[in-house]
N, C-alpha and C. Protein backbone atom coordinates (compact mmCIF):
# COMPACT_ATOMS: atom_id res chain seq x y z
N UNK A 1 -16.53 1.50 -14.84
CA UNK A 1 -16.15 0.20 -14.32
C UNK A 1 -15.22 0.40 -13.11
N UNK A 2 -15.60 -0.48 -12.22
CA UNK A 2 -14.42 -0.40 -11.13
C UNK A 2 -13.39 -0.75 -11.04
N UNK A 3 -12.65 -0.39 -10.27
CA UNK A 3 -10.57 -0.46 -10.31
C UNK A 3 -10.75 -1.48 -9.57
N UNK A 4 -9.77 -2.49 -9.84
CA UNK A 4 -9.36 -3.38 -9.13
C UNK A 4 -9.39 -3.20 -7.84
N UNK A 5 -9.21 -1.62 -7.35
CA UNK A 5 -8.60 -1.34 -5.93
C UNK A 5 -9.86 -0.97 -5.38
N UNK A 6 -10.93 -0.64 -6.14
CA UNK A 6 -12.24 -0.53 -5.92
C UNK A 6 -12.83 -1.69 -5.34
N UNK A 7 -12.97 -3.00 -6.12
CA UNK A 7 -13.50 -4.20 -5.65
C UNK A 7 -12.28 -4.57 -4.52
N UNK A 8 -11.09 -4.56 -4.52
CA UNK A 8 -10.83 -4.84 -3.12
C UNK A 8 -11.19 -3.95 -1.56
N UNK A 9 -11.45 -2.72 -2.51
CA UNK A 9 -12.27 -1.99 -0.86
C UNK A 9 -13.69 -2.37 -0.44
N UNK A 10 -14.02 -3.13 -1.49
CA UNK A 10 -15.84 -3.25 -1.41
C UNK A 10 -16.01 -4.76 -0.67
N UNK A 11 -14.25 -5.79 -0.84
CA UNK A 11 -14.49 -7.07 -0.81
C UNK A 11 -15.12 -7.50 -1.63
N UNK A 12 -14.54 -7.51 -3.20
CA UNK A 12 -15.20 -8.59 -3.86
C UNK A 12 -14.09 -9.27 -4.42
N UNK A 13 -13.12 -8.49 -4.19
CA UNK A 13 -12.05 -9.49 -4.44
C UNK A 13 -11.04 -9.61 -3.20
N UNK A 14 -10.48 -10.74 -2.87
CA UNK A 14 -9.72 -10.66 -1.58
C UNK A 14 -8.25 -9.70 -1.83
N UNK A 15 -7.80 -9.27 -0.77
CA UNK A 15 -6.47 -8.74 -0.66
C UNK A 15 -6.31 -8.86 0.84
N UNK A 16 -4.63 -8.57 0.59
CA UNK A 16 -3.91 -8.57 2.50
C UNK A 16 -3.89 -7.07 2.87
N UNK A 17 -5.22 -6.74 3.49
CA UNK A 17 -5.35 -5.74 4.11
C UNK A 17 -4.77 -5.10 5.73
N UNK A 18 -4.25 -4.45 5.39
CA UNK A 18 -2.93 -4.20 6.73
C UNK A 18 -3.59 -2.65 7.65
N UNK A 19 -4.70 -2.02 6.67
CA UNK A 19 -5.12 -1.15 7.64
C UNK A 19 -6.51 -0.08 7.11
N UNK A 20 -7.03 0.33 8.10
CA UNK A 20 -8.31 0.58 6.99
C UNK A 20 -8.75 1.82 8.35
N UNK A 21 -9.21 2.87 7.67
CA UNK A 21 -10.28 3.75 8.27
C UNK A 21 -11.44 4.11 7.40
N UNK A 22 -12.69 4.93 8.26
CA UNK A 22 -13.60 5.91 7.00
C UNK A 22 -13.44 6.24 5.72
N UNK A 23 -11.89 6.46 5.29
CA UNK A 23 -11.88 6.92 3.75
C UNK A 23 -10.71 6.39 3.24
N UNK A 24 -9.46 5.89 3.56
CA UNK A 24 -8.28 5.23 3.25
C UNK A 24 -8.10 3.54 3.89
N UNK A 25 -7.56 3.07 2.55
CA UNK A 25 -7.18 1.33 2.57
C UNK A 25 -5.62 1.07 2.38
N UNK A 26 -4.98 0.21 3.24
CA UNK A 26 -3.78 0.24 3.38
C UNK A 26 -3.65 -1.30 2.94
N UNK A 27 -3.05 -2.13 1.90
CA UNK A 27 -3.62 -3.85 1.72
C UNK A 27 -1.51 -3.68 0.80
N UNK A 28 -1.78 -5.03 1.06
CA UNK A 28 -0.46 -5.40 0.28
C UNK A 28 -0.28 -5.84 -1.45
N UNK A 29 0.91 -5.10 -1.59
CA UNK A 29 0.85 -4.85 -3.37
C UNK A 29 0.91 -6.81 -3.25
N UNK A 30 0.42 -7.26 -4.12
CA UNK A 30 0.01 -8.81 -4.76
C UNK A 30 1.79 -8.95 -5.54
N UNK A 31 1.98 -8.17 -6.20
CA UNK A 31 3.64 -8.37 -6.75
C UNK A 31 4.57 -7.27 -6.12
N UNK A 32 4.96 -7.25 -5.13
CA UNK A 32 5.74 -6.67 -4.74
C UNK A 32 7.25 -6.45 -4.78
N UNK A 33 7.45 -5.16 -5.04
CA UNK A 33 9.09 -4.99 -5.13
C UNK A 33 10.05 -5.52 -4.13
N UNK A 34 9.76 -5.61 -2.71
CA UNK A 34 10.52 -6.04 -2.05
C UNK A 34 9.23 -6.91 -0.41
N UNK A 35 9.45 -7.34 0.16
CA UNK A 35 8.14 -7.93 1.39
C UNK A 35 7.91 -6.46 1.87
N UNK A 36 6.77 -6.41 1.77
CA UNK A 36 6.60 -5.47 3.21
C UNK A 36 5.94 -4.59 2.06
N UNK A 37 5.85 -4.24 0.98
CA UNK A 37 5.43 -3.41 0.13
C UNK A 37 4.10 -3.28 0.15
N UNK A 38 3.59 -1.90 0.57
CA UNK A 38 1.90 -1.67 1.16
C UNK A 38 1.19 -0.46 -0.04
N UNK A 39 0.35 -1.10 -0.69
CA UNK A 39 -0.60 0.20 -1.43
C UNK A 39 -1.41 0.95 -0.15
N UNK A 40 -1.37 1.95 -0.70
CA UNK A 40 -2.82 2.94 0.49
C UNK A 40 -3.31 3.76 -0.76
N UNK A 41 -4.63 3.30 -0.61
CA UNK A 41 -5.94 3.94 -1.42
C UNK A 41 -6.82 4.48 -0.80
N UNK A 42 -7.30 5.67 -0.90
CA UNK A 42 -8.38 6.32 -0.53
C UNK A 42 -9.82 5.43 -0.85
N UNK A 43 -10.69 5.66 0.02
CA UNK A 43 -11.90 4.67 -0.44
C UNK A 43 -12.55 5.01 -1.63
N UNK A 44 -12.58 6.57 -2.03
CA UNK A 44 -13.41 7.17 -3.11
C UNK A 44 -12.50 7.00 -4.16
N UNK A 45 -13.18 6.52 -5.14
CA UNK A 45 -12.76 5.92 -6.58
C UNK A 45 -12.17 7.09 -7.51
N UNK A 46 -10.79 7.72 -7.62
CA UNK A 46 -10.14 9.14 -7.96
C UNK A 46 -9.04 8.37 -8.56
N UNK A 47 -9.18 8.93 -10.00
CA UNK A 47 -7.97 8.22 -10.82
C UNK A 47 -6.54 8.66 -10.67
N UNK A 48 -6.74 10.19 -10.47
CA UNK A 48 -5.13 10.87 -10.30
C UNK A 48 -5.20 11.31 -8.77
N UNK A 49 -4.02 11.42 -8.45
CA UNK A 49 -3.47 11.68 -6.75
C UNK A 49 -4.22 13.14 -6.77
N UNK A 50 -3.68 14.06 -7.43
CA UNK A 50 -3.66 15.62 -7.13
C UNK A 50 -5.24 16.07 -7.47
N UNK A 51 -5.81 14.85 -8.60
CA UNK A 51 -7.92 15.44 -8.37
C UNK A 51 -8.17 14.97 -7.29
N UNK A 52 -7.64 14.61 -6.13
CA UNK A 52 -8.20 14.41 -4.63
C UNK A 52 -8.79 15.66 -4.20
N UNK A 53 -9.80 15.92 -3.18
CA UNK A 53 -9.50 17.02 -2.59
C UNK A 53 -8.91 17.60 -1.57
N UNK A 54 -8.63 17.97 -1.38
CA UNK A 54 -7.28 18.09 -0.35
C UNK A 54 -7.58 17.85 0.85
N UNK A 55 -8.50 17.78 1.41
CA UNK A 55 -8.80 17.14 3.06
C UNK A 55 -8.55 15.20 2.17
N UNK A 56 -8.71 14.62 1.38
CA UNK A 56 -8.65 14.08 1.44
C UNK A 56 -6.99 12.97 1.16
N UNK A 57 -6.80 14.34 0.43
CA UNK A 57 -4.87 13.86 0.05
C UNK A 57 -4.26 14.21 1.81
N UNK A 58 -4.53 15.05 1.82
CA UNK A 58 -3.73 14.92 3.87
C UNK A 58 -4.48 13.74 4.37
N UNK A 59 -5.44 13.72 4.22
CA UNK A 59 -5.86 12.18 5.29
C UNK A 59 -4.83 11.28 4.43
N UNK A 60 -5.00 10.87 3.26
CA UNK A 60 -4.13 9.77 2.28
C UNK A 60 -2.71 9.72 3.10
N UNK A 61 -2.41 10.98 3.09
CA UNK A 61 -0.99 11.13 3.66
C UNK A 61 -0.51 11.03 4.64
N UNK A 62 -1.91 11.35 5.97
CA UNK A 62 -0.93 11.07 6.97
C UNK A 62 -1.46 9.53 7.26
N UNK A 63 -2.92 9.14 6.74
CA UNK A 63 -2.63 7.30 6.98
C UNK A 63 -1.48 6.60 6.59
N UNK A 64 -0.74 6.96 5.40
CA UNK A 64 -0.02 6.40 4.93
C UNK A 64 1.59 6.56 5.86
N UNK A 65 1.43 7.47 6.54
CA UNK A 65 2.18 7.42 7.70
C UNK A 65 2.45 7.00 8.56
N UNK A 66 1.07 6.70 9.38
CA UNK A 66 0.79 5.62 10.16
C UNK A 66 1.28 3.74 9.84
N UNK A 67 0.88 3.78 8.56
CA UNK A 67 0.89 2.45 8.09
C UNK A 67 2.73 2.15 7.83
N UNK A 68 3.40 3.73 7.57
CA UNK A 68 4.80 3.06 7.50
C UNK A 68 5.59 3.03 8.39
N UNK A 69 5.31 3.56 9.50
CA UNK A 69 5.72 3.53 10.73
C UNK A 69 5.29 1.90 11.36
N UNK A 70 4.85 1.34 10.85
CA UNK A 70 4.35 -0.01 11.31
C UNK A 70 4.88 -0.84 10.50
N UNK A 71 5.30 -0.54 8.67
CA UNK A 71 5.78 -1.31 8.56
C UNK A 71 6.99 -1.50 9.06
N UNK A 72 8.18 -0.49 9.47
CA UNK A 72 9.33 0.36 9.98
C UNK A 72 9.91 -1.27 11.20
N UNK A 73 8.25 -1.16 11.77
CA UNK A 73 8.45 -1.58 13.46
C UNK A 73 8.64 -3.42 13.03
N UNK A 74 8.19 -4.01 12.14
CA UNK A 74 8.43 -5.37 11.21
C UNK A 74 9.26 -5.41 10.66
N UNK A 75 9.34 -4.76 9.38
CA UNK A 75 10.10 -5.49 7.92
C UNK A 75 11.23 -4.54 8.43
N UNK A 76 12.78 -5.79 8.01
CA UNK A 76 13.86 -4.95 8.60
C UNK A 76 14.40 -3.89 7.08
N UNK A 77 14.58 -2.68 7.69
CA UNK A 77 14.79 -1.70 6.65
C UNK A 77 15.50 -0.75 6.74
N UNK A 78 16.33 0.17 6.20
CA UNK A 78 16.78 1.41 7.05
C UNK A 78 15.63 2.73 6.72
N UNK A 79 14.80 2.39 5.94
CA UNK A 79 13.40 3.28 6.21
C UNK A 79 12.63 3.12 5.09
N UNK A 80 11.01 3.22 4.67
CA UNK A 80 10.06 3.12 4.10
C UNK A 80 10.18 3.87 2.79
N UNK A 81 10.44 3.84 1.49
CA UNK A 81 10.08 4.86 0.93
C UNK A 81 8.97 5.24 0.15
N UNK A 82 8.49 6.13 -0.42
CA UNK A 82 7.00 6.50 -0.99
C UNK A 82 6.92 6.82 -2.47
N UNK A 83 6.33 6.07 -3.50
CA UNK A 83 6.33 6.32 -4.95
C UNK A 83 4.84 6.35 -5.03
N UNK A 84 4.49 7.48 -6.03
CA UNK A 84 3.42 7.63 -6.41
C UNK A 84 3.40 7.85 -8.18
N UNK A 85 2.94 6.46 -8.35
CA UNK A 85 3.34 6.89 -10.17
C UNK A 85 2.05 6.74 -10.61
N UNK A 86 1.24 6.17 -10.32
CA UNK A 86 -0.54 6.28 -10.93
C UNK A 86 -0.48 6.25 -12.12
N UNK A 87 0.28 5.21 -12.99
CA UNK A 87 -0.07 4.68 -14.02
C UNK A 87 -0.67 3.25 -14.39
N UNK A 88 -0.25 2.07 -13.29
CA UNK A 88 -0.73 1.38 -13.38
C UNK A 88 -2.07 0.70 -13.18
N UNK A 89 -2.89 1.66 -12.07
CA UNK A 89 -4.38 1.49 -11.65
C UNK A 89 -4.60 2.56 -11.88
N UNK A 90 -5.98 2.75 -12.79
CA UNK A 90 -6.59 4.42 -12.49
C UNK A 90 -7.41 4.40 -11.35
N UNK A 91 -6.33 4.74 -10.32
CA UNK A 91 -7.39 4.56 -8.67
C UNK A 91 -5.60 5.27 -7.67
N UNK A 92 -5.91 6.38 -7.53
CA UNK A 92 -4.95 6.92 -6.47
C UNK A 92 -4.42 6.33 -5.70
N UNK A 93 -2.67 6.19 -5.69
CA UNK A 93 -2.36 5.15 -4.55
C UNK A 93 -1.17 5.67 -4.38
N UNK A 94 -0.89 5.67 -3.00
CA UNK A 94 0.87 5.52 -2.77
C UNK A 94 1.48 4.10 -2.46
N UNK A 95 2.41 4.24 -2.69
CA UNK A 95 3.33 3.25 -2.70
C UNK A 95 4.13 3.59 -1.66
N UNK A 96 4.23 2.58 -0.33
CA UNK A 96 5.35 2.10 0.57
C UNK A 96 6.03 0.78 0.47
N UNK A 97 7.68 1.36 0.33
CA UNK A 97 8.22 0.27 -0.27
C UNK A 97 9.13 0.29 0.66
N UNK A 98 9.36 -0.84 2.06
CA UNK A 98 10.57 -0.94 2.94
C UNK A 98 11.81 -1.23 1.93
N UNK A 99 12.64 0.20 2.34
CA UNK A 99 14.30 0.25 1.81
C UNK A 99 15.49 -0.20 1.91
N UNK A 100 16.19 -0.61 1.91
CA UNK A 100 17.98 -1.41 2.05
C UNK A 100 18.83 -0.40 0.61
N UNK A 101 18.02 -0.14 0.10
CA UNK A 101 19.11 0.40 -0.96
C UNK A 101 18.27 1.10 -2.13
N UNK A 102 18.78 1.68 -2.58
CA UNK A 102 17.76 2.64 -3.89
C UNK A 102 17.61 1.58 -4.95
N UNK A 103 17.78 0.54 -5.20
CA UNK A 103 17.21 -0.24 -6.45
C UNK A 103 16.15 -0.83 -5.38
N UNK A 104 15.81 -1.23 -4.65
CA UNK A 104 14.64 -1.33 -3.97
C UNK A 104 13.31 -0.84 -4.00
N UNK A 105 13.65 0.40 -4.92
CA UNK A 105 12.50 1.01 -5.33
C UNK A 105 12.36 1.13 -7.07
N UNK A 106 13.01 0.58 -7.97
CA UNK A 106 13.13 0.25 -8.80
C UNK A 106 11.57 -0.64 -9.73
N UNK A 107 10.81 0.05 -9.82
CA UNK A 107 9.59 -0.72 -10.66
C UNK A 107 10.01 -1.21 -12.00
N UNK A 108 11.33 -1.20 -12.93
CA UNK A 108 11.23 -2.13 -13.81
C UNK A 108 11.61 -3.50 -13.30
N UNK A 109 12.13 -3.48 -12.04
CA UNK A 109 12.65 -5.08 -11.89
C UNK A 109 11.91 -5.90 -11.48
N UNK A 110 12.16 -7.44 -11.88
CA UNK A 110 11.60 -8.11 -11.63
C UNK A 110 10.65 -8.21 -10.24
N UNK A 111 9.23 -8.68 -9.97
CA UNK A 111 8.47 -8.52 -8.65
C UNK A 111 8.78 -9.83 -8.39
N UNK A 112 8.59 -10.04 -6.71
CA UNK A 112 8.54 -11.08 -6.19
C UNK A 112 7.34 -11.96 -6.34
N UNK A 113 7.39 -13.17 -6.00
CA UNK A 113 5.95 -13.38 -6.19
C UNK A 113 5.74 -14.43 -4.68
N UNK A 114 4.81 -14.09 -4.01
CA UNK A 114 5.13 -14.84 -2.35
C UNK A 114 3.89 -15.90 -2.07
N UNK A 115 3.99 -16.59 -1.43
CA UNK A 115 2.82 -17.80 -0.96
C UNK A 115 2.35 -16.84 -0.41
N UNK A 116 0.68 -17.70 -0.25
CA UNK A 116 -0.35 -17.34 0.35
C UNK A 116 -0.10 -16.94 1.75
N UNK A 117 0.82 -17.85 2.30
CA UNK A 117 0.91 -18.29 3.61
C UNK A 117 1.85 -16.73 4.25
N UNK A 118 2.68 -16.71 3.09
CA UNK A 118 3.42 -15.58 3.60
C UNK A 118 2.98 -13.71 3.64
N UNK A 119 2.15 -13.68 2.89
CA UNK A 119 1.25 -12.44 2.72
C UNK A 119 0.37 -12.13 3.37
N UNK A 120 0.10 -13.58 4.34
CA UNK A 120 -1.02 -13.73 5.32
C UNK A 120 -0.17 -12.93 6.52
N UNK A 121 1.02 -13.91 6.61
CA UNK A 121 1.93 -13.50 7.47
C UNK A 121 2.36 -11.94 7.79
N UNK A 122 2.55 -11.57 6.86
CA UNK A 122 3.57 -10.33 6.42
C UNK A 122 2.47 -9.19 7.05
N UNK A 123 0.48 -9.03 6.24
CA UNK A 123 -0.19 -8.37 6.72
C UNK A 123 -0.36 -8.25 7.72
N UNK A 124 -0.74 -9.54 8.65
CA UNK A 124 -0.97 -9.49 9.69
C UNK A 124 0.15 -8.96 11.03
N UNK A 125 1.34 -8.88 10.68
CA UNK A 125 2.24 -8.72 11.15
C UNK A 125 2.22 -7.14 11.48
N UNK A 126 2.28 -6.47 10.04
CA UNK A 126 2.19 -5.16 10.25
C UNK A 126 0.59 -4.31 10.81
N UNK A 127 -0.05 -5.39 10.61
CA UNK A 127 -1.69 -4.65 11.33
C UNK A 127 -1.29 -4.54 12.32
N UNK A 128 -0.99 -5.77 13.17
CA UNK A 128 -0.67 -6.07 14.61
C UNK A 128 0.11 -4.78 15.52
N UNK A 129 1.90 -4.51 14.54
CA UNK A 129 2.09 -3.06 14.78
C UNK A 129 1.56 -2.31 14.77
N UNK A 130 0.64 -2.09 14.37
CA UNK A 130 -0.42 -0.59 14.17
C UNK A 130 -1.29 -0.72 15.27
N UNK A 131 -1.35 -1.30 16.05
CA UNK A 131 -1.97 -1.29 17.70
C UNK A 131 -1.81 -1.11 18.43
């Protein structure tokens, strides 16, 4: 069966997609720890980070570079940070989470939950940087 993160790379389910090549998807976490919070998924359906194969964890890694350097240039932060816990989707993902302080990266706390209007906003914002 497919991962959630699966049908959002295929478009069958919508998400705020902030950046996309040949094999990696950059879209915004739906409950996010703080605005600006970006999943990046590889396109091929890989439950754990490290069964990647490694041309494909360096691509993961340095898109995901790209994408935080953009969020960097938007969401005000003193810098991006990166969690990879791959328990909640079996589908490889990092986590960029714009920082102000180390509970910022904190996954038991409460998520935000944002209008439509603003996730529209927020993606498009950081695609735009990435140009």
């Amino acid at each position: 069966m497919a991962s959630i993160f699966t049908k959002i790379i295929n478009r069958e389910i919508p998400g705020y997609i902030v950046a996309e090549n040949d094999s990696c998807l950059a879209f915004l976490d739906i409950f996010p720890l703080v605005k600006g919070h970006v999943l990046v998924v590889p396109k091929q359906e890989v439950d754990y980070i490290y069964d990647l194969e490694d041309e494909l964890l360096a691509e993961l890694h340095v898109f995901a570079k790209k994408v935080a350097k953009g969020i960097e240039k938007v969401i005000p932060c003193e810098r991006v940070g990166v969690a990879v816990v791959g328990l909640e989707v079996p589908h490889a993902h990092i986590h960029l989470v714009p920082l102000n302080s180390m509970d910022d990266l904190n996954f038991s706390r409460k998520k935000l939950e944002l209008a439509k209007e603003e996730m529209v906003a927020i993606a498009e914002s950081i695609s735009a940087a990435l140009e």
